[in-house]
C-alpha atoms as a PDB file:
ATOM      1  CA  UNK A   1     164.673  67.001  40.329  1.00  0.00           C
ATOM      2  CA  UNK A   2     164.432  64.362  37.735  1.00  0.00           C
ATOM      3  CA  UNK A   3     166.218  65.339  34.176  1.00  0.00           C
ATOM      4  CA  UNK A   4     166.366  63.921  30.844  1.00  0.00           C
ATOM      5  CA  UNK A   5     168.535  64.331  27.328  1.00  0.00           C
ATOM      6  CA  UNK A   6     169.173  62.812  24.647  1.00  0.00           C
ATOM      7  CA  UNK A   7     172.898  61.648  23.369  1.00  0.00           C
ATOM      8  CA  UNK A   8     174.864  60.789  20.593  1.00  0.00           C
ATOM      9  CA  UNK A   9     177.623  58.251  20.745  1.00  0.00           C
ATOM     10  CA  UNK A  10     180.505  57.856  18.985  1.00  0.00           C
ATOM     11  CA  UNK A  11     179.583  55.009  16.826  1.00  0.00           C
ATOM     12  CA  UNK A  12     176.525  57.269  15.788  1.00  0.00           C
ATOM     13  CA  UNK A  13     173.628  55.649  17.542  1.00  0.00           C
ATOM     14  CA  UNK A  14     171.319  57.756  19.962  1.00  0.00           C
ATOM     15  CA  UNK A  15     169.986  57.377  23.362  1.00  0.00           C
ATOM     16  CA  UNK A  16     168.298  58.628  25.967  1.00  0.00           C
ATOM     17  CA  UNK A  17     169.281  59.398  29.456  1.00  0.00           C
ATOM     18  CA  UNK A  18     167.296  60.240  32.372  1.00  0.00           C
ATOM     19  CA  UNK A  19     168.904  61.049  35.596  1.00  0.00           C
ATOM     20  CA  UNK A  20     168.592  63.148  38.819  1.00  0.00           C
ATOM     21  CA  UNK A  21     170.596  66.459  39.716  1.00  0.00           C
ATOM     22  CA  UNK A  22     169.592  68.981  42.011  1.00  0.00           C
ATOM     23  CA  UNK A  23     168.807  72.434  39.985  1.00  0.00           C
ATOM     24  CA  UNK A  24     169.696  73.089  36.610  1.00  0.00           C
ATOM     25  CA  UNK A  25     173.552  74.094  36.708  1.00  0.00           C
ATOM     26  CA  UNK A  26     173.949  71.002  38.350  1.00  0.00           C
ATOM     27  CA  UNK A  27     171.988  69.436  35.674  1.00  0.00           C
ATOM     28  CA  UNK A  28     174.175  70.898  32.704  1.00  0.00           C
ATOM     29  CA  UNK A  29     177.430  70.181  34.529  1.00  0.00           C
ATOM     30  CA  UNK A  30     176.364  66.601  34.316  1.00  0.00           C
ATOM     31  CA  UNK A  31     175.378  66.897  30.640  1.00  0.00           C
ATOM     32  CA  UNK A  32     178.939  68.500  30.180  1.00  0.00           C
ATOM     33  CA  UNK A  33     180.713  65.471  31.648  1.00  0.00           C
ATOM     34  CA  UNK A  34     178.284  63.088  29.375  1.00  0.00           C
ATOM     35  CA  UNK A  35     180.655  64.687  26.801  1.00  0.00           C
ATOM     36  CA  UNK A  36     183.940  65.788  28.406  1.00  0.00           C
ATOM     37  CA  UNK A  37     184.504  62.434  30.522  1.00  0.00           C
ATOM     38  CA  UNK A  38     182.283  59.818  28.794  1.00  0.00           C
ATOM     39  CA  UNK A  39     182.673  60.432  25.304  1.00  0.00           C
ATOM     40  CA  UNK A  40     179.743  61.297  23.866  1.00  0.00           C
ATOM     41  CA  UNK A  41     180.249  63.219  20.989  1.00  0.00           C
ATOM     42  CA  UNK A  42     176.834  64.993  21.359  1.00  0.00           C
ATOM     43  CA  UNK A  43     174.122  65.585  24.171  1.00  0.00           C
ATOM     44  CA  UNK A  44     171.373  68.137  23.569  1.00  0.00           C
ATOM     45  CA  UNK A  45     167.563  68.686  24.254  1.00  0.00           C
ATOM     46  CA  UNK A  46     168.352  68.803  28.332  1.00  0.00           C
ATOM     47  CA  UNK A  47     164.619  68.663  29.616  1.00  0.00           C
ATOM     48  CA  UNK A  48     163.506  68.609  33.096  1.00  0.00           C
ATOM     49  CA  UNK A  49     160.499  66.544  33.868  1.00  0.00           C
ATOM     50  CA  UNK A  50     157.637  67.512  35.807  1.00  0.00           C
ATOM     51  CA  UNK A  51     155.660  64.375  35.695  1.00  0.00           C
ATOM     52  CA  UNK A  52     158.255  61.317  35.124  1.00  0.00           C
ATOM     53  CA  UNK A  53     156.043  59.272  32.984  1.00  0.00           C
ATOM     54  CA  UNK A  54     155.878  57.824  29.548  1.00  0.00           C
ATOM     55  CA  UNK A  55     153.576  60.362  28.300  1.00  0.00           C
ATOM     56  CA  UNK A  56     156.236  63.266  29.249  1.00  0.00           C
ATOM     57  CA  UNK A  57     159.025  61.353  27.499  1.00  0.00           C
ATOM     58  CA  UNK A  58     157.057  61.052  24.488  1.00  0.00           C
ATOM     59  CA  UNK A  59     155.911  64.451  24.234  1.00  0.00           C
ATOM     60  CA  UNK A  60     159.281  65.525  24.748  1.00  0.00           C
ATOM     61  CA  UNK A  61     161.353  63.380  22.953  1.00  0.00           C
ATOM     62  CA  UNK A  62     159.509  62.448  19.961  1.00  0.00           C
ATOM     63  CA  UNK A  63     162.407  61.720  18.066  1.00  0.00           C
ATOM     64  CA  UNK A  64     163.357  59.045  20.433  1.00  0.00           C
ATOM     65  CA  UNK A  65     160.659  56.787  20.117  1.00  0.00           C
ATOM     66  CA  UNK A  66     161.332  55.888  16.282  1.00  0.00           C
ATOM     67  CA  UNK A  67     162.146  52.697  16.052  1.00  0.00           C
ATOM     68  CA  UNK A  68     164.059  51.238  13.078  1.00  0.00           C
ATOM     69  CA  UNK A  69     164.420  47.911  12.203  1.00  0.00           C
END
């Protein structure tokens, strides 16, 4: 199963990860490590995708696609 979430480092900026885990404990025990072991300070909006394109990751991360600059 393919997952995605969105992060926040500790410097402040945001991200977005997408990764594979095989049901969805596994999938929050990885999102508890993103904070526990590689110090993210906060990872929320855990979202599994059904369709793995662009259009998904839009629709469910609309916050992510804001581009400043």
């Amino acid at each position: 199963m393919r997952w995605a979430c969105e992060y926040e480092s500790k410097s402040g900026s945001i991200g977005l990860i997408i990764f594979s885990a095989k049901d969805l404990n596994a999938a929050q025990i990885y999102v508890e490590e993103m904070t526990t072991y590689y110090g993210h300070d906060h990872v929320f909006n855990l979202n599994e995708l059904a369709e793995g394109d662009i259009e998904e990751l839009y629709r469910l991360f609309p916050g992510s696609t804001v581009v400043n600059g």
